[in-house]
PDB file of N, CA and C in Angstrom:
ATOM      1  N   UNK A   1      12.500 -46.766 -48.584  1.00  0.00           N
ATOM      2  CA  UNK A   1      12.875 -46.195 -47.296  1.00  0.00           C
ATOM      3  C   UNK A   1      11.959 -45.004 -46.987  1.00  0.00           C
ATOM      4  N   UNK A   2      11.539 -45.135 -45.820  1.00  0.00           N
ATOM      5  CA  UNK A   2      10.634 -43.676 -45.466  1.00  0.00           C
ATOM      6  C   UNK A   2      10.921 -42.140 -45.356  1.00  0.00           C
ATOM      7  N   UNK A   3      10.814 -41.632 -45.684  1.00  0.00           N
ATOM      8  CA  UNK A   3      11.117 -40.342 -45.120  1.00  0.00           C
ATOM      9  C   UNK A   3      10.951 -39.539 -44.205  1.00  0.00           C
ATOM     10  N   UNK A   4      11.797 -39.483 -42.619  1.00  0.00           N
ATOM     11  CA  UNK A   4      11.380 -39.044 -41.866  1.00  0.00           C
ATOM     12  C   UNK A   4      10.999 -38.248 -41.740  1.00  0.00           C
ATOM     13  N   UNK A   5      11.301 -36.923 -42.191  1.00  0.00           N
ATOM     14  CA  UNK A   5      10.223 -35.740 -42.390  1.00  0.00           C
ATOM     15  C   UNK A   5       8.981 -36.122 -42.370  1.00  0.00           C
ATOM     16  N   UNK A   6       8.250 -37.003 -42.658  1.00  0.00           N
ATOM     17  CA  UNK A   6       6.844 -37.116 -42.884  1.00  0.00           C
ATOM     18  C   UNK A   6       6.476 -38.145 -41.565  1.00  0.00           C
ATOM     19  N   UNK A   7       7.512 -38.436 -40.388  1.00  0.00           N
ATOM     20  CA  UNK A   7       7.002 -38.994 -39.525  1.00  0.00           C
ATOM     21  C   UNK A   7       6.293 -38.241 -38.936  1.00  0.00           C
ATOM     22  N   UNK A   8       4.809 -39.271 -38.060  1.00  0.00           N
ATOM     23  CA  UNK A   8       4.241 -38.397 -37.590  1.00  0.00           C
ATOM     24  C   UNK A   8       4.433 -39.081 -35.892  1.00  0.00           C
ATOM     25  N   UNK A   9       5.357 -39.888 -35.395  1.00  0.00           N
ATOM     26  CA  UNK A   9       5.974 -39.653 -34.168  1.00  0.00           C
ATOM     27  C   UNK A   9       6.048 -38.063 -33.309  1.00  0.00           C
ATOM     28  N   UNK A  10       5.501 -38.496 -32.311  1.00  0.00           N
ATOM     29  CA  UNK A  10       5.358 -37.288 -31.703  1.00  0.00           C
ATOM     30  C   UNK A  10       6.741 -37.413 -30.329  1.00  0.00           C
ATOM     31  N   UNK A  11       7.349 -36.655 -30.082  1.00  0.00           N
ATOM     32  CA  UNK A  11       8.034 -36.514 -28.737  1.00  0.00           C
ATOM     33  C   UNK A  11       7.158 -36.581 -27.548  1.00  0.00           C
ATOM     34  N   UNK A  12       7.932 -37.212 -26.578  1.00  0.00           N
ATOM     35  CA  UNK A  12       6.724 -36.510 -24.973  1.00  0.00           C
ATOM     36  C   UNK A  12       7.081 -35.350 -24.838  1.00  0.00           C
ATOM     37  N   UNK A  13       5.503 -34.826 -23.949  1.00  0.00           N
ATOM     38  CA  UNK A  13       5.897 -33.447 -24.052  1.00  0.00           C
ATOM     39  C   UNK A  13       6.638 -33.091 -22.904  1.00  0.00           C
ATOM     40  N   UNK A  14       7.593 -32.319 -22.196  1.00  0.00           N
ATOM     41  CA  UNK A  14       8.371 -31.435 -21.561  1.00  0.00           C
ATOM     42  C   UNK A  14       7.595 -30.747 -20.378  1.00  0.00           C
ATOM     43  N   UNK A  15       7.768 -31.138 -19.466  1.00  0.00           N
ATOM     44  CA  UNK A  15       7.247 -29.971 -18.266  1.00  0.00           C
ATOM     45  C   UNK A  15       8.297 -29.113 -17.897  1.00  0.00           C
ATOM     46  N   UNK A  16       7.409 -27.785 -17.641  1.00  0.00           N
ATOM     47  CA  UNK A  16       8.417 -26.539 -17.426  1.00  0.00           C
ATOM     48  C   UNK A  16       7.194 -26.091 -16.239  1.00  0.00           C
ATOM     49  N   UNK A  17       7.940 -25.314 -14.770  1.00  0.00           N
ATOM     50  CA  UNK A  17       7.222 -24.727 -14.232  1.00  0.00           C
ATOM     51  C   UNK A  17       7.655 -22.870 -14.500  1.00  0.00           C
ATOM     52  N   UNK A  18       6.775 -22.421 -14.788  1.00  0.00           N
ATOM     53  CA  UNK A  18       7.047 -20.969 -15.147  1.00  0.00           C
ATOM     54  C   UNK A  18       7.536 -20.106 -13.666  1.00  0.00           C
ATOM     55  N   UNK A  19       9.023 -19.707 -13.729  1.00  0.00           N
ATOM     56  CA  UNK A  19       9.170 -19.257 -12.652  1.00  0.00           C
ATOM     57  C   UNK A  19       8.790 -17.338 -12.777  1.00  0.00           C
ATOM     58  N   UNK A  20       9.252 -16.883 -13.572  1.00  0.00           N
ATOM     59  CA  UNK A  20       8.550 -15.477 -13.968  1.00  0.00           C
ATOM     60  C   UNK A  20       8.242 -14.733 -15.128  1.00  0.00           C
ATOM     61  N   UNK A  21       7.330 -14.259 -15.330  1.00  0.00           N
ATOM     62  CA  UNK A  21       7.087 -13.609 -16.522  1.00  0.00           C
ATOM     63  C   UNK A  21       7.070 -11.722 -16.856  1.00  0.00           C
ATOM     64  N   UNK A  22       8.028 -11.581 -17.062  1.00  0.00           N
ATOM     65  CA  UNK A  22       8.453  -9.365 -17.293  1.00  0.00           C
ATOM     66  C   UNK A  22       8.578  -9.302 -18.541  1.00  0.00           C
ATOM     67  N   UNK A  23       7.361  -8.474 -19.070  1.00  0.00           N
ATOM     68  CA  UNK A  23       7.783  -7.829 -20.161  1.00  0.00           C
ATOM     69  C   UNK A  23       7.302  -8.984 -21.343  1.00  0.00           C
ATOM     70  N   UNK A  24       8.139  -9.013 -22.301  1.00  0.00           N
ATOM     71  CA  UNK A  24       8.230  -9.911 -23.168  1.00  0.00           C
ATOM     72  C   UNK A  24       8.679 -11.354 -23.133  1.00  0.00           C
ATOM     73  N   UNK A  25       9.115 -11.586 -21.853  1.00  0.00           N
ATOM     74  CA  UNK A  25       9.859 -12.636 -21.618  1.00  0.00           C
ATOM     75  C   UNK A  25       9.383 -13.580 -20.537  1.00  0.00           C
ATOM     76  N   UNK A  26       9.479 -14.750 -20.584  1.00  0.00           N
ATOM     77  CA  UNK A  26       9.516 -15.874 -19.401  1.00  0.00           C
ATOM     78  C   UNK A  26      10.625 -16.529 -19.188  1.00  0.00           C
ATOM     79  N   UNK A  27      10.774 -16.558 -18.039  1.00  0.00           N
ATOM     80  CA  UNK A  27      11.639 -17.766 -17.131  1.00  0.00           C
ATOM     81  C   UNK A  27      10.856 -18.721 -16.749  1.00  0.00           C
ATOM     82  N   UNK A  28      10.996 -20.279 -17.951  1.00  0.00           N
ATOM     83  CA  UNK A  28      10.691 -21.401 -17.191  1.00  0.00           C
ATOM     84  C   UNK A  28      11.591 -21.987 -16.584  1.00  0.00           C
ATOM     85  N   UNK A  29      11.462 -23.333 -15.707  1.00  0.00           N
ATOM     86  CA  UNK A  29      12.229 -24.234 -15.220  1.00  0.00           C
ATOM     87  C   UNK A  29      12.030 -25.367 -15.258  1.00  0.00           C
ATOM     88  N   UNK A  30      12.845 -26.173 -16.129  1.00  0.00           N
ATOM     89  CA  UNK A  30      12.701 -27.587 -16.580  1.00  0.00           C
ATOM     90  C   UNK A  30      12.886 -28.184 -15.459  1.00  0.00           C
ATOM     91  N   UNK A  31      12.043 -29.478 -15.285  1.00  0.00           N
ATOM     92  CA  UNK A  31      12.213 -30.945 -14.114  1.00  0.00           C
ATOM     93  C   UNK A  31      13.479 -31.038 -13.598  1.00  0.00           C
ATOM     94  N   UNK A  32      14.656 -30.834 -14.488  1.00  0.00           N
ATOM     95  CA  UNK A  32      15.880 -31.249 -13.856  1.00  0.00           C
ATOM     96  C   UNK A  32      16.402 -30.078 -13.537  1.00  0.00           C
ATOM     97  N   UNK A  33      15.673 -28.717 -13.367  1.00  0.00           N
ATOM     98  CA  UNK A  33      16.410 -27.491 -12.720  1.00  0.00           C
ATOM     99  C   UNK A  33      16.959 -26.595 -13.900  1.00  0.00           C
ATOM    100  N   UNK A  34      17.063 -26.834 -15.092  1.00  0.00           N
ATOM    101  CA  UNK A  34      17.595 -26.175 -16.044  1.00  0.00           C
ATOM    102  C   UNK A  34      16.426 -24.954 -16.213  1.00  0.00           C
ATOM    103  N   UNK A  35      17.286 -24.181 -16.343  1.00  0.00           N
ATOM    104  CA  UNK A  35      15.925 -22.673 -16.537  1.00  0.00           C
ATOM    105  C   UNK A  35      16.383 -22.167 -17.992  1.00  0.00           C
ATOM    106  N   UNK A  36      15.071 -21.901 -18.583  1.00  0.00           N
ATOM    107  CA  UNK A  36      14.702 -21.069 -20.240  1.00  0.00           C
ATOM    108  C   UNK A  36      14.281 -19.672 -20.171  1.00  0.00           C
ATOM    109  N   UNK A  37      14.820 -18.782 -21.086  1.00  0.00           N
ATOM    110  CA  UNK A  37      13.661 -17.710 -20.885  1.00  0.00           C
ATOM    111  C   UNK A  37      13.262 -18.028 -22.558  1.00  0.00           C
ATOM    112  N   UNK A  38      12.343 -18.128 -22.914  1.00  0.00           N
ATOM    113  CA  UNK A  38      11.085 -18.390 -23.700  1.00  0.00           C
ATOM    114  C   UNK A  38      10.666 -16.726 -23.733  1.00  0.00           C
ATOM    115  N   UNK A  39      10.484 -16.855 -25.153  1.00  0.00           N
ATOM    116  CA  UNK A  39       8.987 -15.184 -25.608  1.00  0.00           C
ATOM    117  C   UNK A  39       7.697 -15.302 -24.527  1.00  0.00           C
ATOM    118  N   UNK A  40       7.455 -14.746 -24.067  1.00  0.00           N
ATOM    119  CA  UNK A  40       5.993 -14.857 -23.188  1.00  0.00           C
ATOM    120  C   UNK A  40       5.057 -15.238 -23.827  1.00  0.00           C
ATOM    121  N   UNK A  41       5.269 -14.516 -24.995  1.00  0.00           N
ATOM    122  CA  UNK A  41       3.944 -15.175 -26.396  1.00  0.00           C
ATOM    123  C   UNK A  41       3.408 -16.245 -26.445  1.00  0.00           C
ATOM    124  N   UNK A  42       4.869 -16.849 -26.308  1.00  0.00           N
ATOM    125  CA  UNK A  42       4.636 -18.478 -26.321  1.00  0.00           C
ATOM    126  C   UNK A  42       3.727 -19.336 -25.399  1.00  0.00           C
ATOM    127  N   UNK A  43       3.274 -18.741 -24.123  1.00  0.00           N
ATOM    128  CA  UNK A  43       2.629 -19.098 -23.013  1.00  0.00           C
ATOM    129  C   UNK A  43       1.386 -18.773 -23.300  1.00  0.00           C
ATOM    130  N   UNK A  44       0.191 -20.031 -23.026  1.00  0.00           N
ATOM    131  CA  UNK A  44      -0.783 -19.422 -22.754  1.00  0.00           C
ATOM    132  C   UNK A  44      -1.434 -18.653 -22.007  1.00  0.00           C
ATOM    133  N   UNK A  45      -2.500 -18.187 -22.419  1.00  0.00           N
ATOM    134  CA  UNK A  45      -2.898 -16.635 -21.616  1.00  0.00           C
ATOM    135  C   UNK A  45      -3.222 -16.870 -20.145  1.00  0.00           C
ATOM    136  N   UNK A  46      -3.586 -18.510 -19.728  1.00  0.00           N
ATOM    137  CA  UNK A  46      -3.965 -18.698 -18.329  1.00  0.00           C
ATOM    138  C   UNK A  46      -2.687 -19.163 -17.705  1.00  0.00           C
ATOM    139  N   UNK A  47      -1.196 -19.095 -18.395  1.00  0.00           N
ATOM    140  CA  UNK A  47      -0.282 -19.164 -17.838  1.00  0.00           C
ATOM    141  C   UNK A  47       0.319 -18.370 -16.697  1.00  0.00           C
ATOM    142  N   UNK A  48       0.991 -18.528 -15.497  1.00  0.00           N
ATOM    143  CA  UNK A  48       1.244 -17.675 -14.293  1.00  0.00           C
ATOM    144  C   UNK A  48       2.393 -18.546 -13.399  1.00  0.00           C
ATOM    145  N   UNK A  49       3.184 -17.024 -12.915  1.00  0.00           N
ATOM    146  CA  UNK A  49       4.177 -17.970 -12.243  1.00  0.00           C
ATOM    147  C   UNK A  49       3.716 -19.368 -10.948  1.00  0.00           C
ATOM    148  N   UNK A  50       4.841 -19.580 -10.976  1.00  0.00           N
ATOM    149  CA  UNK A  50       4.065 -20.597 -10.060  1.00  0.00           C
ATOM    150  C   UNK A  50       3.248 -22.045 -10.851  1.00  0.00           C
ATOM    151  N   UNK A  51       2.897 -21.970 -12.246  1.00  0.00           N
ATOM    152  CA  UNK A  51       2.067 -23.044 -12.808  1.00  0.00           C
ATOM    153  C   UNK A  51       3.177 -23.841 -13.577  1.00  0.00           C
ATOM    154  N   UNK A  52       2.480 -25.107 -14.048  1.00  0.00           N
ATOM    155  CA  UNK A  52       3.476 -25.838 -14.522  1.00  0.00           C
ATOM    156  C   UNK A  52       2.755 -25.679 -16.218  1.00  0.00           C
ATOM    157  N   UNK A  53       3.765 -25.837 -17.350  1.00  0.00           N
ATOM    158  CA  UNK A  53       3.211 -25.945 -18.131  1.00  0.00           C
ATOM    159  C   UNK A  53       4.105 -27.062 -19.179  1.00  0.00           C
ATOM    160  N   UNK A  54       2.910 -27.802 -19.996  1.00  0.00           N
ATOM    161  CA  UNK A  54       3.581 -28.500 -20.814  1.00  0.00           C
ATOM    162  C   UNK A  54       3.959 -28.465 -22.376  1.00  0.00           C
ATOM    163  N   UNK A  55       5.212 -28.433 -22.918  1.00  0.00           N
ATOM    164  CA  UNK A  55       5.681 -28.111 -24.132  1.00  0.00           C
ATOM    165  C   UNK A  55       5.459 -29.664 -24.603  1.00  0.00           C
ATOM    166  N   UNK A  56       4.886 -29.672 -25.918  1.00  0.00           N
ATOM    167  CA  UNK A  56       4.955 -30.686 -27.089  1.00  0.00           C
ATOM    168  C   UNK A  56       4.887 -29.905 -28.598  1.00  0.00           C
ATOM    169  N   UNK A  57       5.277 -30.960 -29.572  1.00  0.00           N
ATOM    170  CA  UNK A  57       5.563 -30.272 -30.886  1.00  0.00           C
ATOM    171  C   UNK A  57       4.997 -31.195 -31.414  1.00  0.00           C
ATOM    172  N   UNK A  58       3.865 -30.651 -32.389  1.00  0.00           N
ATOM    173  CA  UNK A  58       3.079 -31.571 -33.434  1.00  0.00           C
ATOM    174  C   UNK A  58       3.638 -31.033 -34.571  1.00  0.00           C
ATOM    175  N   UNK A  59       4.029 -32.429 -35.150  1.00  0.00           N
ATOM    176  CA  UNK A  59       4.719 -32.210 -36.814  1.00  0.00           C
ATOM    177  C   UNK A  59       3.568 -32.757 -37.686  1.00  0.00           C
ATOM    178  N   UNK A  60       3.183 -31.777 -39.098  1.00  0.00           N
ATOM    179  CA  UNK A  60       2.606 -32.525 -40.475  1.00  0.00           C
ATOM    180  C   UNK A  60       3.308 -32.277 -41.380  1.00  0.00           C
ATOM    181  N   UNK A  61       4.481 -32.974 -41.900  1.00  0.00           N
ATOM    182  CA  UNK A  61       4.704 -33.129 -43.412  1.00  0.00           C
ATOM    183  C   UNK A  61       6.299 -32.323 -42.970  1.00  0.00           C
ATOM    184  N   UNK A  62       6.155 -30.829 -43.624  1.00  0.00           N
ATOM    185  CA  UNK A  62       7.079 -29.985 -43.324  1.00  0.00           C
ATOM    186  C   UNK A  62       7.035 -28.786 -41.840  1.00  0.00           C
ATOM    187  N   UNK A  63       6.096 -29.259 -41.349  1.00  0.00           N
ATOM    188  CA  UNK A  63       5.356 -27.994 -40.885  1.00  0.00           C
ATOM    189  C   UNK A  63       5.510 -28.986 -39.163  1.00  0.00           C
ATOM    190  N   UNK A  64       6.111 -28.094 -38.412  1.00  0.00           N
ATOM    191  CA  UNK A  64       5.750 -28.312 -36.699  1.00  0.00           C
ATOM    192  C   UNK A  64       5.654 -27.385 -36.356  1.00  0.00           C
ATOM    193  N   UNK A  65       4.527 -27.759 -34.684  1.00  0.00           N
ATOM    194  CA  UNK A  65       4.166 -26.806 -34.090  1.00  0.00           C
ATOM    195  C   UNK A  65       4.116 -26.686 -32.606  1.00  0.00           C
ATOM    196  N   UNK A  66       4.819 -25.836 -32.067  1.00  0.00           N
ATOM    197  CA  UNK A  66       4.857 -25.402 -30.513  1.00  0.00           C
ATOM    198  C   UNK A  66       3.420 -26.060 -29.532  1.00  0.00           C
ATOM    199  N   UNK A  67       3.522 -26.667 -28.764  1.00  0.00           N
ATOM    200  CA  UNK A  67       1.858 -26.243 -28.085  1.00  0.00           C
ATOM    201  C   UNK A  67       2.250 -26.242 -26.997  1.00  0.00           C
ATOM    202  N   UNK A  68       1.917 -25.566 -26.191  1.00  0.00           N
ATOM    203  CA  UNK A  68       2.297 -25.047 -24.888  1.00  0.00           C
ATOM    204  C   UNK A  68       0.730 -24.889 -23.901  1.00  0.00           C
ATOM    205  N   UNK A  69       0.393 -25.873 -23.095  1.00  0.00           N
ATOM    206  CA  UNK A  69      -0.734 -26.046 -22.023  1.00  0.00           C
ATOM    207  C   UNK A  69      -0.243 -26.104 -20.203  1.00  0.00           C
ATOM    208  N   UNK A  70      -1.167 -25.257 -20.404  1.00  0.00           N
ATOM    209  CA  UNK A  70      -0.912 -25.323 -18.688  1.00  0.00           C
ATOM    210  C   UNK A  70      -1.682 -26.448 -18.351  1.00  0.00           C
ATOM    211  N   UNK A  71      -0.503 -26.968 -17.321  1.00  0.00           N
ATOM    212  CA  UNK A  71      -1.039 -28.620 -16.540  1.00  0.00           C
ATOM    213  C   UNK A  71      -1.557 -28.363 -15.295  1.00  0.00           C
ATOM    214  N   UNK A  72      -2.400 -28.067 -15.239  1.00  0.00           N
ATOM    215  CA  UNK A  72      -3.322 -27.763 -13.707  1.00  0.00           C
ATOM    216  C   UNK A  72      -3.020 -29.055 -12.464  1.00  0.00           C
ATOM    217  N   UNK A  73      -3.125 -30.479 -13.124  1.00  0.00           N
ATOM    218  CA  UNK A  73      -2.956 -31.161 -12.602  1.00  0.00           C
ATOM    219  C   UNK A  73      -1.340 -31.502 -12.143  1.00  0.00           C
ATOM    220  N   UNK A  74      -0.232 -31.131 -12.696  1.00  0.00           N
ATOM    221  CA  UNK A  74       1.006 -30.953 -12.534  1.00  0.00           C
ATOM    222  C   UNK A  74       1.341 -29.935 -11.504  1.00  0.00           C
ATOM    223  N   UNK A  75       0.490 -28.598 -11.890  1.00  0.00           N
ATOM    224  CA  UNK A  75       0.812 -27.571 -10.667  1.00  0.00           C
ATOM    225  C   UNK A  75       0.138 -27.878  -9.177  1.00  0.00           C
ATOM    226  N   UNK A  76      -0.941 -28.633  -9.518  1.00  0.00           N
ATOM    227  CA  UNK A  76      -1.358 -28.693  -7.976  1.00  0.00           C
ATOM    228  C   UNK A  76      -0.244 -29.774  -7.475  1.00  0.00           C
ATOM    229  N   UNK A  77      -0.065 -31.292  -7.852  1.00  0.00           N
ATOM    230  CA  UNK A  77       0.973 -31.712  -7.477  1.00  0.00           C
ATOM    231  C   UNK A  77       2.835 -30.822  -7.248  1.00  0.00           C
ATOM    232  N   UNK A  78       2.886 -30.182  -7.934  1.00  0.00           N
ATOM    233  CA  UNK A  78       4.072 -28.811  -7.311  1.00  0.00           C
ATOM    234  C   UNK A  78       3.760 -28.454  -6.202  1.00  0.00           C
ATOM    235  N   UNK A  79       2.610 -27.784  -5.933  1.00  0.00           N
ATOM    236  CA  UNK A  79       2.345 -26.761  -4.980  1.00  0.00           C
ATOM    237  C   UNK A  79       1.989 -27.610  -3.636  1.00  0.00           C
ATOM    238  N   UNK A  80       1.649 -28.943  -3.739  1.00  0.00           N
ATOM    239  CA  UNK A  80       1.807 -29.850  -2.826  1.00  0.00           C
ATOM    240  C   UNK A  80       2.695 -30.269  -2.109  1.00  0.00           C
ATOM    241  N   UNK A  81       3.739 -30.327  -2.819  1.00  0.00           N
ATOM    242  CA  UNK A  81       5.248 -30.698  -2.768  1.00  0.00           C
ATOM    243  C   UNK A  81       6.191 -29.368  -2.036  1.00  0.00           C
ATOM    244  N   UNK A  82       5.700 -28.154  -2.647  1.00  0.00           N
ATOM    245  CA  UNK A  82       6.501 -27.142  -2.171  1.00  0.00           C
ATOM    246  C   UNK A  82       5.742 -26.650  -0.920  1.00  0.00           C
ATOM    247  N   UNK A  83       4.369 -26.755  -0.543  1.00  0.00           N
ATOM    248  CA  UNK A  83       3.944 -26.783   0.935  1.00  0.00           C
ATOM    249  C   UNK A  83       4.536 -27.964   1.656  1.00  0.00           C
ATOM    250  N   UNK A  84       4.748 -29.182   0.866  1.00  0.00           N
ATOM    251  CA  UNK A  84       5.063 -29.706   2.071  1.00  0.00           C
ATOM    252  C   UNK A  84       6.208 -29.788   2.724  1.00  0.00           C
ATOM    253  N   UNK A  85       7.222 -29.010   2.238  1.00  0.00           N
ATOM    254  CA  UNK A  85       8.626 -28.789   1.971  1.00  0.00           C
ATOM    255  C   UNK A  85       8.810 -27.512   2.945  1.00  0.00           C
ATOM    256  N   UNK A  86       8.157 -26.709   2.521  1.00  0.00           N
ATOM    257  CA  UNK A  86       7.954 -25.143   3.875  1.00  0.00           C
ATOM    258  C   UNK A  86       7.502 -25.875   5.218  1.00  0.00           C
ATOM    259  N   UNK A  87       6.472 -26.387   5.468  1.00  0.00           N
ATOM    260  CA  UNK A  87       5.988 -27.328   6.240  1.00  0.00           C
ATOM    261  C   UNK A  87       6.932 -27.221   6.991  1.00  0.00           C
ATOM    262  N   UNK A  88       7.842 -28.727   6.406  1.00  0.00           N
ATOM    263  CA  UNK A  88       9.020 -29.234   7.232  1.00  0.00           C
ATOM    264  C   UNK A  88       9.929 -28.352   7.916  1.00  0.00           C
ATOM    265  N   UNK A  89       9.673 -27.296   7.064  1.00  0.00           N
ATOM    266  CA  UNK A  89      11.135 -26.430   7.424  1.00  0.00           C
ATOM    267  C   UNK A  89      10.584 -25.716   8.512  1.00  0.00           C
ATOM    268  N   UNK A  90       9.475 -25.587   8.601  1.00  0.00           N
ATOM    269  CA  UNK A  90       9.247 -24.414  10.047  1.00  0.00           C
ATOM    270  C   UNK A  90       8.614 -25.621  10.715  1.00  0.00           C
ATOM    271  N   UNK A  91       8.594 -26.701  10.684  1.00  0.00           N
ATOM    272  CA  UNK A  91       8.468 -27.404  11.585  1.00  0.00           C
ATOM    273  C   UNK A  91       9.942 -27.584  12.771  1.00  0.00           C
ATOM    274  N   UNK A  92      11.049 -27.981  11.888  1.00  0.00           N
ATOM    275  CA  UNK A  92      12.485 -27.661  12.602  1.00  0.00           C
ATOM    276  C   UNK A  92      12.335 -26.119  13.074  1.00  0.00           C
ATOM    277  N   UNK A  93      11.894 -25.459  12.653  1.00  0.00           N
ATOM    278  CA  UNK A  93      12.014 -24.204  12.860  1.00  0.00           C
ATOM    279  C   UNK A  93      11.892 -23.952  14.765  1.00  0.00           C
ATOM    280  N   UNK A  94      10.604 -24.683  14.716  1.00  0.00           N
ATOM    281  CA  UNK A  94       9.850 -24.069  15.918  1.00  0.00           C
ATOM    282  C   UNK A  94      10.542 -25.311  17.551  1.00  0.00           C
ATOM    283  N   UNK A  95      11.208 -25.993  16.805  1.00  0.00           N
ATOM    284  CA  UNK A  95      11.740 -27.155  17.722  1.00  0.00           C
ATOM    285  C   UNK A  95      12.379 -26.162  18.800  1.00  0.00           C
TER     286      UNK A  95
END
């Protein structure tokens, strides 16, 4: 029988869009609206509110590890979505 500990199955990784970062701390926000505050540490340094970033965990043996990348290509699709969303709204706006 194998020992799962030594699987090297990886999870998908997790998108979080970083809603703010004070101090020591971040507020992300998971896909389904659930919000984290996370160590800031944990973020990479080109991390910023407003970006999306993606959590995965690489396991060897006994040993896993955090990796945390900002998805450039995830945030521009956000920021697409949330212009086009303001858009609409001052479009009713001006009716």
């Amino acid at each position: 029988m194998a020992d799962d500990r030594e699987s090297t199955h990886e999870p998908a990784a997790e998108r979080f869009a970083v809603d703010s970062i004070e101090a020591d701390v971040a507020l992300v926000e998971s896909e389904s609206g659930r919000t984290f505050e996370i160590p800031a540490a944990w973020l990479p340094a080109d991390a910023a509110e407003g970006r999306v970033v993606s959590l995965s965990v690489q396991r060897s043996g006994a040993e896993s590890r955090l990796i945390c990348t900002v998805d450039h290509q995830a945030t521009e699709e956000r920021r697409r979505r949330v212009r086009a969303k303001l858009d609409k709204l001052r479009s009713r706006r001006n009716r």
